[in-house]
C-alpha atoms as a PDB file:
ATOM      1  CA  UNK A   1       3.213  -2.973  13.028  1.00  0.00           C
ATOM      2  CA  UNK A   2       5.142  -2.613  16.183  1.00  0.00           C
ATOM      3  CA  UNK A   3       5.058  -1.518  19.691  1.00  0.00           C
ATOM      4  CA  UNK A   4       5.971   1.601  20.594  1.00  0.00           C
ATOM      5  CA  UNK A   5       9.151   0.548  22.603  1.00  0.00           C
ATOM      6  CA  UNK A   6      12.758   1.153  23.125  1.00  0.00           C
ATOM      7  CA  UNK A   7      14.562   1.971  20.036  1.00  0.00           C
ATOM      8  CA  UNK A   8      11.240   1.778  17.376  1.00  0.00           C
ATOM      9  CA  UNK A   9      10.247   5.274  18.216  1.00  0.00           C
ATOM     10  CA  UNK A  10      13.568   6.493  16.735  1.00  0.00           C
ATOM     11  CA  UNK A  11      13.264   4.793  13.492  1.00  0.00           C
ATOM     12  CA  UNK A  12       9.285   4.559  12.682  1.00  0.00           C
ATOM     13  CA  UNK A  13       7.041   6.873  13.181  1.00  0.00           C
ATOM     14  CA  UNK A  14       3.555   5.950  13.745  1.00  0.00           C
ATOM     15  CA  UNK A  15       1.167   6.358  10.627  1.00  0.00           C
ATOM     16  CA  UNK A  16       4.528   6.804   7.986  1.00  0.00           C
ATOM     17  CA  UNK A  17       6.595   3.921   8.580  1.00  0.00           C
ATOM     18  CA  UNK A  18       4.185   1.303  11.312  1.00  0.00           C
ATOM     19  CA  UNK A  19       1.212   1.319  13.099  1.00  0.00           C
ATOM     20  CA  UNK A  20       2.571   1.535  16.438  1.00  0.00           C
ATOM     21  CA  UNK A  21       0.950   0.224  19.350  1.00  0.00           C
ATOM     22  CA  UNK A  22       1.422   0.517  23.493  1.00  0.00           C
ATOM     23  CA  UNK A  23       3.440  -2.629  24.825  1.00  0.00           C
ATOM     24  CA  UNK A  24       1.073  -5.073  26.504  1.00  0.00           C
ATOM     25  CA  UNK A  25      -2.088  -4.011  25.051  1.00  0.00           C
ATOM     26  CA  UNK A  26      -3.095  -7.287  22.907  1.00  0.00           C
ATOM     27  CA  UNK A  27      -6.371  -5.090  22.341  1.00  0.00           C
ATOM     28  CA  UNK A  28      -4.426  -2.211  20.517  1.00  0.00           C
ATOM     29  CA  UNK A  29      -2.951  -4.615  18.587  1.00  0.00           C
ATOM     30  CA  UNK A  30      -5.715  -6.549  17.602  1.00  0.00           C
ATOM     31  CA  UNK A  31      -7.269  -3.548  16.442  1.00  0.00           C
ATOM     32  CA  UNK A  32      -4.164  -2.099  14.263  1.00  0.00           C
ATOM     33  CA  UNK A  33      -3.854  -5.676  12.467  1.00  0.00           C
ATOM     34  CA  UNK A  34      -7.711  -5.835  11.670  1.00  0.00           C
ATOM     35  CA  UNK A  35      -7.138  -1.804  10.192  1.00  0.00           C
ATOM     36  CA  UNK A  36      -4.691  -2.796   7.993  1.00  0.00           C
ATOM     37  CA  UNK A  37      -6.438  -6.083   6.789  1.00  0.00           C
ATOM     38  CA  UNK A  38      -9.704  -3.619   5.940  1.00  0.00           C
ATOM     39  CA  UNK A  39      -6.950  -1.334   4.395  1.00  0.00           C
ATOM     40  CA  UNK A  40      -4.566  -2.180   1.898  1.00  0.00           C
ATOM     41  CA  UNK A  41      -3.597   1.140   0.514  1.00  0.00           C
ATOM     42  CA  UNK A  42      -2.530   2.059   4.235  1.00  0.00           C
ATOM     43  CA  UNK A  43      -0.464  -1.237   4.440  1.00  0.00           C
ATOM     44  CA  UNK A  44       1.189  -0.802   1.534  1.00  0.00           C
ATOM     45  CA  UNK A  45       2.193   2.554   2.063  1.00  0.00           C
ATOM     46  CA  UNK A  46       3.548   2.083   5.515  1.00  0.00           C
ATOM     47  CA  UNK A  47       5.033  -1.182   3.770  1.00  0.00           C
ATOM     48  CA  UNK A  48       6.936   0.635   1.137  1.00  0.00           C
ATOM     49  CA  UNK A  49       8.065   3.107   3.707  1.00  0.00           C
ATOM     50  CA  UNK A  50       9.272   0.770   5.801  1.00  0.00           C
ATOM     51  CA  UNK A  51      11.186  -0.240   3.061  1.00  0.00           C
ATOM     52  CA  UNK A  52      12.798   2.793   2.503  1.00  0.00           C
ATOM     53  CA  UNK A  53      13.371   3.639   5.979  1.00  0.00           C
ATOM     54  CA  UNK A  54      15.324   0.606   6.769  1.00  0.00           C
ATOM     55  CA  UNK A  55      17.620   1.008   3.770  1.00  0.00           C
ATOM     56  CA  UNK A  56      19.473   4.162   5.592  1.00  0.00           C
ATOM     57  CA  UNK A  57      20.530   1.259   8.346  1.00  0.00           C
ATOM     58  CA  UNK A  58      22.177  -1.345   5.576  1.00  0.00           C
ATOM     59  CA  UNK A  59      25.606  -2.328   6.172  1.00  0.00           C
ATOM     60  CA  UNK A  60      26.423  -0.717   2.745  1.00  0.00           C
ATOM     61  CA  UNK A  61      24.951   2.730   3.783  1.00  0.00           C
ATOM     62  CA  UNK A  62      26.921   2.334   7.173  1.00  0.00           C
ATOM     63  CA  UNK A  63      30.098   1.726   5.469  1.00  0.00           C
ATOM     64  CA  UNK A  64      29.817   4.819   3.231  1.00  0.00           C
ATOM     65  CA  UNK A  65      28.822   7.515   5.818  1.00  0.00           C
ATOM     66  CA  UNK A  66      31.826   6.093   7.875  1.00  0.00           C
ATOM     67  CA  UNK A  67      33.942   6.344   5.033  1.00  0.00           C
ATOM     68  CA  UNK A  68      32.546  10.053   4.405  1.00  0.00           C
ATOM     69  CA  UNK A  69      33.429  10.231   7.400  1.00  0.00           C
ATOM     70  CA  UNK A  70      36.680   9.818   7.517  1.00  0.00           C
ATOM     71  CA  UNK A  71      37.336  11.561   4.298  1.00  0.00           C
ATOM     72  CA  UNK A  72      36.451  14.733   5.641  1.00  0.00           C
ATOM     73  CA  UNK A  73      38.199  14.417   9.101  1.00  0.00           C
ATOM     74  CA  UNK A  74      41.283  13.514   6.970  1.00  0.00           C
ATOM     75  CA  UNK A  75      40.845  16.383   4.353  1.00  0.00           C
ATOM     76  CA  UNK A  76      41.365  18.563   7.796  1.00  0.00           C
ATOM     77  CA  UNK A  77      44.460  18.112   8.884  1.00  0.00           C
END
């Protein structure tokens, strides 16, 4: 669950990774967070997901696309 600001949008998409909401709507949100209590196959989906998902922005993942990275700008010259 999250709003739908900044950054979020890029990462989680509503109904896959989050329920997203509107910024400033406490209604919206009310609403998402009593859908997922009456649903727990949703929440876990978008849980596991979200799991998934944030695993591509690890410090370990980072390291080895930079390092890819590099290889091939190296393998170049």
């Amino acid at each position: 669950m999250s709003t739908s600001v900044g950054g979020i949008r890029e990462v989680a998409q509503d109904g896959v990774h989050a329920l997203l909401v509107p910024a400033a709507n406490p209604a919206a949100l009310a609403e998402k967070v009593i859908d997922l209590l009456k649903n727990q196959d949703l929440a876990r989906r978008l849980s596991q997901k979200a799991l998934e998902e944030s695993k591509k922005y690890s410090v370990e993942n980072n390291v080895r696309e930079l390092e890819k990275l590099y290889l091939r700008v190296l393998n170049r010259t």
